[in-house]
PDB file of N, CA and C in Angstrom:
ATOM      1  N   UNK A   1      -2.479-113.480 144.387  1.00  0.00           N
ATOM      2  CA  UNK A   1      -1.102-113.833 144.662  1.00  0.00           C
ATOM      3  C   UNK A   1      -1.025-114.742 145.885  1.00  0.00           C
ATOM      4  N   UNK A   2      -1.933-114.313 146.809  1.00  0.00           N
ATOM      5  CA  UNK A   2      -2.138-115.255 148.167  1.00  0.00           C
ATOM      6  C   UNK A   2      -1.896-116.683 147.938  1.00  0.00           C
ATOM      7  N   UNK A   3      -3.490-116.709 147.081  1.00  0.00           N
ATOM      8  CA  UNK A   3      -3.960-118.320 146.564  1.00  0.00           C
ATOM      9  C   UNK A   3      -2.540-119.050 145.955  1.00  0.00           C
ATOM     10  N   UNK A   4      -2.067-118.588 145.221  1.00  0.00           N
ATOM     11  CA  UNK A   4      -0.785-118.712 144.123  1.00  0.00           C
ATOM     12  C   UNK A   4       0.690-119.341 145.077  1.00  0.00           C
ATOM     13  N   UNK A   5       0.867-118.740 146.082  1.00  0.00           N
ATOM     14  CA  UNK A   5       1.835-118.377 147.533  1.00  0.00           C
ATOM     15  C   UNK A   5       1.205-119.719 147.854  1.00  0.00           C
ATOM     16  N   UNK A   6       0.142-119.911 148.837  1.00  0.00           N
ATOM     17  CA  UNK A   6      -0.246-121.182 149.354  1.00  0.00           C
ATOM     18  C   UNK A   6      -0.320-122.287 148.348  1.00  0.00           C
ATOM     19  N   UNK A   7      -0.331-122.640 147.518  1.00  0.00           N
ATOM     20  CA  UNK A   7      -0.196-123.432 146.464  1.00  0.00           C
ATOM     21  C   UNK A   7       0.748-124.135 146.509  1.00  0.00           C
ATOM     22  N   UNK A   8       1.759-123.618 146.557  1.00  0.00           N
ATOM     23  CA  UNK A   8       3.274-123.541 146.222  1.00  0.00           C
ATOM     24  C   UNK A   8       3.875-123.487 147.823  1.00  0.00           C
ATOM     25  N   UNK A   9       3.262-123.521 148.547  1.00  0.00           N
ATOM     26  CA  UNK A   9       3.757-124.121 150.099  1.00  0.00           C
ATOM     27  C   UNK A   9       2.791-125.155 149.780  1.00  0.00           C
ATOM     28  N   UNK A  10       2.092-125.598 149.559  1.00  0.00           N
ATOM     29  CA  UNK A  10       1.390-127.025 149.712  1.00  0.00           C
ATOM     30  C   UNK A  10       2.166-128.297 149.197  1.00  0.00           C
ATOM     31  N   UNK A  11       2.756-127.454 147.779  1.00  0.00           N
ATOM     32  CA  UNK A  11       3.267-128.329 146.686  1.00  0.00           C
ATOM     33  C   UNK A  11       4.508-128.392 147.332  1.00  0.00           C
ATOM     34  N   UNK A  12       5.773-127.570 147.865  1.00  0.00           N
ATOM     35  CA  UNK A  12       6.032-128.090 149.042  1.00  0.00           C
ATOM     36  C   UNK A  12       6.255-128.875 149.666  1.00  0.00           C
ATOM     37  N   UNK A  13       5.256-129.174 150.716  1.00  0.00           N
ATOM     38  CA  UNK A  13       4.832-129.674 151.856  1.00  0.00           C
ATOM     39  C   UNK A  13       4.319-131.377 151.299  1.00  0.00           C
ATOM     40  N   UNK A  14       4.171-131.819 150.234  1.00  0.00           N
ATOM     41  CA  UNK A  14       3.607-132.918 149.781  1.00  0.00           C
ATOM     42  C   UNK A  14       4.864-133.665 148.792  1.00  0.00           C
ATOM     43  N   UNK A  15       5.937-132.810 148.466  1.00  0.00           N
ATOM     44  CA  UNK A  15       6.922-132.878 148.228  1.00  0.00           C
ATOM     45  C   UNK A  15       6.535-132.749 146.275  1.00  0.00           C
ATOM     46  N   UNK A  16       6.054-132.104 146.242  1.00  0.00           N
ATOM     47  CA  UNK A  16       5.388-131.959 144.475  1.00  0.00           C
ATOM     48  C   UNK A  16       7.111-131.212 143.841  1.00  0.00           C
ATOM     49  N   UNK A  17       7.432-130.064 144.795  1.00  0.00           N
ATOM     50  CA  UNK A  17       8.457-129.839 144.199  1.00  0.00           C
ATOM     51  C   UNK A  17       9.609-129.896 144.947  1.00  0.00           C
ATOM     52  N   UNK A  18      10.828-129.728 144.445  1.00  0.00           N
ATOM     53  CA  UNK A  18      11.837-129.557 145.281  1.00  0.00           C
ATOM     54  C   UNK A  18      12.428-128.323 145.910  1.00  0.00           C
ATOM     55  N   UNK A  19      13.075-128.625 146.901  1.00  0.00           N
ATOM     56  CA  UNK A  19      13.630-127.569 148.252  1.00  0.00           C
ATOM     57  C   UNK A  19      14.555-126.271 147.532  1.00  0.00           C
ATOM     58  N   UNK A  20      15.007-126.802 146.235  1.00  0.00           N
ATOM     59  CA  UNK A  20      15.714-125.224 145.912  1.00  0.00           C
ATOM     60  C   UNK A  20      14.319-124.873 145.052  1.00  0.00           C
ATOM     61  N   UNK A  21      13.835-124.964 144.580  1.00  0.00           N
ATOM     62  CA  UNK A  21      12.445-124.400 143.316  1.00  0.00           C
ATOM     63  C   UNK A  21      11.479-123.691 144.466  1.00  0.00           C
ATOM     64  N   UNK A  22      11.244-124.415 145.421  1.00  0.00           N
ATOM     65  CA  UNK A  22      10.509-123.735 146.374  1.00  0.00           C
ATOM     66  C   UNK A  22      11.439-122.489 146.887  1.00  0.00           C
ATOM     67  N   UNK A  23      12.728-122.376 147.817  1.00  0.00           N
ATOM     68  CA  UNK A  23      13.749-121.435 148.315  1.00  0.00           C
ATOM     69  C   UNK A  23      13.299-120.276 147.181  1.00  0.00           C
ATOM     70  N   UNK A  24      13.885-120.460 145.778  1.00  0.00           N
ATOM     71  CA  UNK A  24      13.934-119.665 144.639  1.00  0.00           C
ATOM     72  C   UNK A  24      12.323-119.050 144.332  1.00  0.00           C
ATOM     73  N   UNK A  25      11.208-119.736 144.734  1.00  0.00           N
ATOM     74  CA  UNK A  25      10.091-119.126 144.929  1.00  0.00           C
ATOM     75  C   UNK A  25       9.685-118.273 145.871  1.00  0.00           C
ATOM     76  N   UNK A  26      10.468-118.406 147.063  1.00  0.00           N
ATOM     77  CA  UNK A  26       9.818-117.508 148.272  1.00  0.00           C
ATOM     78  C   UNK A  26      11.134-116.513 147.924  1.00  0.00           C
ATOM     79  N   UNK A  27      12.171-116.226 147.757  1.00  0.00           N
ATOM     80  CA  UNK A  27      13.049-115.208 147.321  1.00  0.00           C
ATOM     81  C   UNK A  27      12.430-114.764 146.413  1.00  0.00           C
ATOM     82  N   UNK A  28      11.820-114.898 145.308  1.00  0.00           N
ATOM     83  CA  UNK A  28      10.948-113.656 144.483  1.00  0.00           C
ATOM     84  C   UNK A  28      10.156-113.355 145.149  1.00  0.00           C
ATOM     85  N   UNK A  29       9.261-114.233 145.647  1.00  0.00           N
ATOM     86  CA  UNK A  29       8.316-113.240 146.661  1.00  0.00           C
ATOM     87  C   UNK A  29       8.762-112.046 147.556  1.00  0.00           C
ATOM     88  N   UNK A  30       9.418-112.930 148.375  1.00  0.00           N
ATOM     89  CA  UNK A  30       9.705-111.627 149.068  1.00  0.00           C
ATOM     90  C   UNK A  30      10.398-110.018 148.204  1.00  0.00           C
ATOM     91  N   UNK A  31      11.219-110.253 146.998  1.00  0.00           N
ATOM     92  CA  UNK A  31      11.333-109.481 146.386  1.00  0.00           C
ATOM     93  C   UNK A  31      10.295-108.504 145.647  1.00  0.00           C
ATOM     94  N   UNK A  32       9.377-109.323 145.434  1.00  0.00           N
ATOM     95  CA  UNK A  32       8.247-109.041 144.648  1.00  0.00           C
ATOM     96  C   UNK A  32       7.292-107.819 145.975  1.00  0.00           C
ATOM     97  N   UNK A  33       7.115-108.620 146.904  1.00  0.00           N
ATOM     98  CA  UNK A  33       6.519-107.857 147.920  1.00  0.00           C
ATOM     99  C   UNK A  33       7.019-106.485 148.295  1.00  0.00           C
ATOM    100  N   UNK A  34       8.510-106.604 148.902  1.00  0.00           N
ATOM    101  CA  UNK A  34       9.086-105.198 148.759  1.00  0.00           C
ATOM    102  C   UNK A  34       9.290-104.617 147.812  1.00  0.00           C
ATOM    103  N   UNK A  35       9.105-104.564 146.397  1.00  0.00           N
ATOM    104  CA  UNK A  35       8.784-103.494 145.535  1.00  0.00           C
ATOM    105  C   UNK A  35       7.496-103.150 145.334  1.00  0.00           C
ATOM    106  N   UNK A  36       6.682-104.057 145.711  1.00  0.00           N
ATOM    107  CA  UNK A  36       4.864-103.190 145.416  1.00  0.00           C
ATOM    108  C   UNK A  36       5.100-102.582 146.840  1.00  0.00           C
ATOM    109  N   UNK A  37       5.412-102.941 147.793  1.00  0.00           N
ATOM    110  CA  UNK A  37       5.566-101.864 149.344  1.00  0.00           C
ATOM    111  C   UNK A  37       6.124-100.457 149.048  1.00  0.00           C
ATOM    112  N   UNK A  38       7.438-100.851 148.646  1.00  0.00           N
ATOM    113  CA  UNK A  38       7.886 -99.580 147.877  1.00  0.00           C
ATOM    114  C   UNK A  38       6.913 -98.571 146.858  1.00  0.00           C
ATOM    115  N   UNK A  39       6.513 -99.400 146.113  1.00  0.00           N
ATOM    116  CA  UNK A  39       5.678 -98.096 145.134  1.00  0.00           C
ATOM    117  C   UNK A  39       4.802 -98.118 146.035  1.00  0.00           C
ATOM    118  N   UNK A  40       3.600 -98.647 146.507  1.00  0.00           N
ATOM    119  CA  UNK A  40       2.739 -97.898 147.446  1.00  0.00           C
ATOM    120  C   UNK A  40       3.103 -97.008 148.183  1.00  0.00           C
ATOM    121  N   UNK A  41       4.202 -97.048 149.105  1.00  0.00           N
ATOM    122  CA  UNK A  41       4.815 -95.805 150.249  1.00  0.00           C
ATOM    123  C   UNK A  41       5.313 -94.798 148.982  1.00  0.00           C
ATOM    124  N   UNK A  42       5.607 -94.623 147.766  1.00  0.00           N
ATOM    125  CA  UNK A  42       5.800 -93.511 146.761  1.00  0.00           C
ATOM    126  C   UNK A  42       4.984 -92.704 146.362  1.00  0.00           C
ATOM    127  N   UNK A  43       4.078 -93.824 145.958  1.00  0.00           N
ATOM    128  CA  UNK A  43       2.842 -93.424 145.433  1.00  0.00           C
ATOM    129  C   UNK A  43       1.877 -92.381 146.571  1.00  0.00           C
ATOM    130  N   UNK A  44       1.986 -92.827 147.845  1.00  0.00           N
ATOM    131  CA  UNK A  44       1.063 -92.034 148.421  1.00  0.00           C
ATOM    132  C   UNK A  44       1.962 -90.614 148.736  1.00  0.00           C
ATOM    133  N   UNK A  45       3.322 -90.733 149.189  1.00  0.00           N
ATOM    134  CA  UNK A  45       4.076 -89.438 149.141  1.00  0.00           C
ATOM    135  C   UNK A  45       3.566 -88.627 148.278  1.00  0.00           C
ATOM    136  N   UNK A  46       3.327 -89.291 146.754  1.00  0.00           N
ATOM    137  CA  UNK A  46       3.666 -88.273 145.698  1.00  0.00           C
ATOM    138  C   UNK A  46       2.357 -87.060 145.719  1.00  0.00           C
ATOM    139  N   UNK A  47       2.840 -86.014 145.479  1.00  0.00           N
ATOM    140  CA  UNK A  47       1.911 -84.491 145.247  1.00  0.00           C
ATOM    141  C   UNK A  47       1.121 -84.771 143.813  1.00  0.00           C
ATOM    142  N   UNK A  48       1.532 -85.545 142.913  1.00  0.00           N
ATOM    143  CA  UNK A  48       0.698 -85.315 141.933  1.00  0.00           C
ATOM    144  C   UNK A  48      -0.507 -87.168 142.804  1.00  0.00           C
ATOM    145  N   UNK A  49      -1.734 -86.506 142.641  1.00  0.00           N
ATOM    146  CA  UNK A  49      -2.902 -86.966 142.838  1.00  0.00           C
ATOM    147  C   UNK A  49      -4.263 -87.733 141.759  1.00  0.00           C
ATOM    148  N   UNK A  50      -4.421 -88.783 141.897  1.00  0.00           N
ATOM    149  CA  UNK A  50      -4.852 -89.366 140.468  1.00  0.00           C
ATOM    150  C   UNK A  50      -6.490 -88.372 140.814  1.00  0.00           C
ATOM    151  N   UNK A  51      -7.232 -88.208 139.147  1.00  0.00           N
ATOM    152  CA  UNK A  51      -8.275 -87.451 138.985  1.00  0.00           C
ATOM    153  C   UNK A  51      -9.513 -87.875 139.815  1.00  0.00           C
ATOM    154  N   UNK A  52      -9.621 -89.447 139.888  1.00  0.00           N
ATOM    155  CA  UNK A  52     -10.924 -90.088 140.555  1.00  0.00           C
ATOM    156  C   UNK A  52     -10.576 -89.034 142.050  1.00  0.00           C
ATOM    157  N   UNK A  53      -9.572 -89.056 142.812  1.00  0.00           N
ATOM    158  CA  UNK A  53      -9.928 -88.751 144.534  1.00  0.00           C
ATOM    159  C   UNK A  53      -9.194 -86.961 144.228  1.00  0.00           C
ATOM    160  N   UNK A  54      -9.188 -86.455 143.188  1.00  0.00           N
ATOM    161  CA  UNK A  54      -8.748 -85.046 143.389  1.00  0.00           C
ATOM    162  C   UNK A  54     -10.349 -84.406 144.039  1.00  0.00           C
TER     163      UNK A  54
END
């Protein structure tokens, strides 16, 4: 996702795309980011425990 992220600031920065396509790209990101944050901080709360680390 990194590689993908810098890409797309390059393209950007060289003017490959335009200023709302880019805006509308870093707003999913950041959306995107706070929901895998979210399930990780769930996931480790949760009492049920996957079989590999029981």
């Amino acid at each position: 996702m990194e590689k993908f992220v810098r890409s797309y600031i390059g393209a950007n920065d060289r003017n490959h795309i335009d200023k709302n396509t880019y805006d509308e790209f870093l707003l999913k990101c950041e959306f995107l980011s706070k929901k895998i944050t979210s399930f990780i901080k769930y996931l480790r709360a949760s009492e049920q425990k996957g079989f590999r680390y029981s």
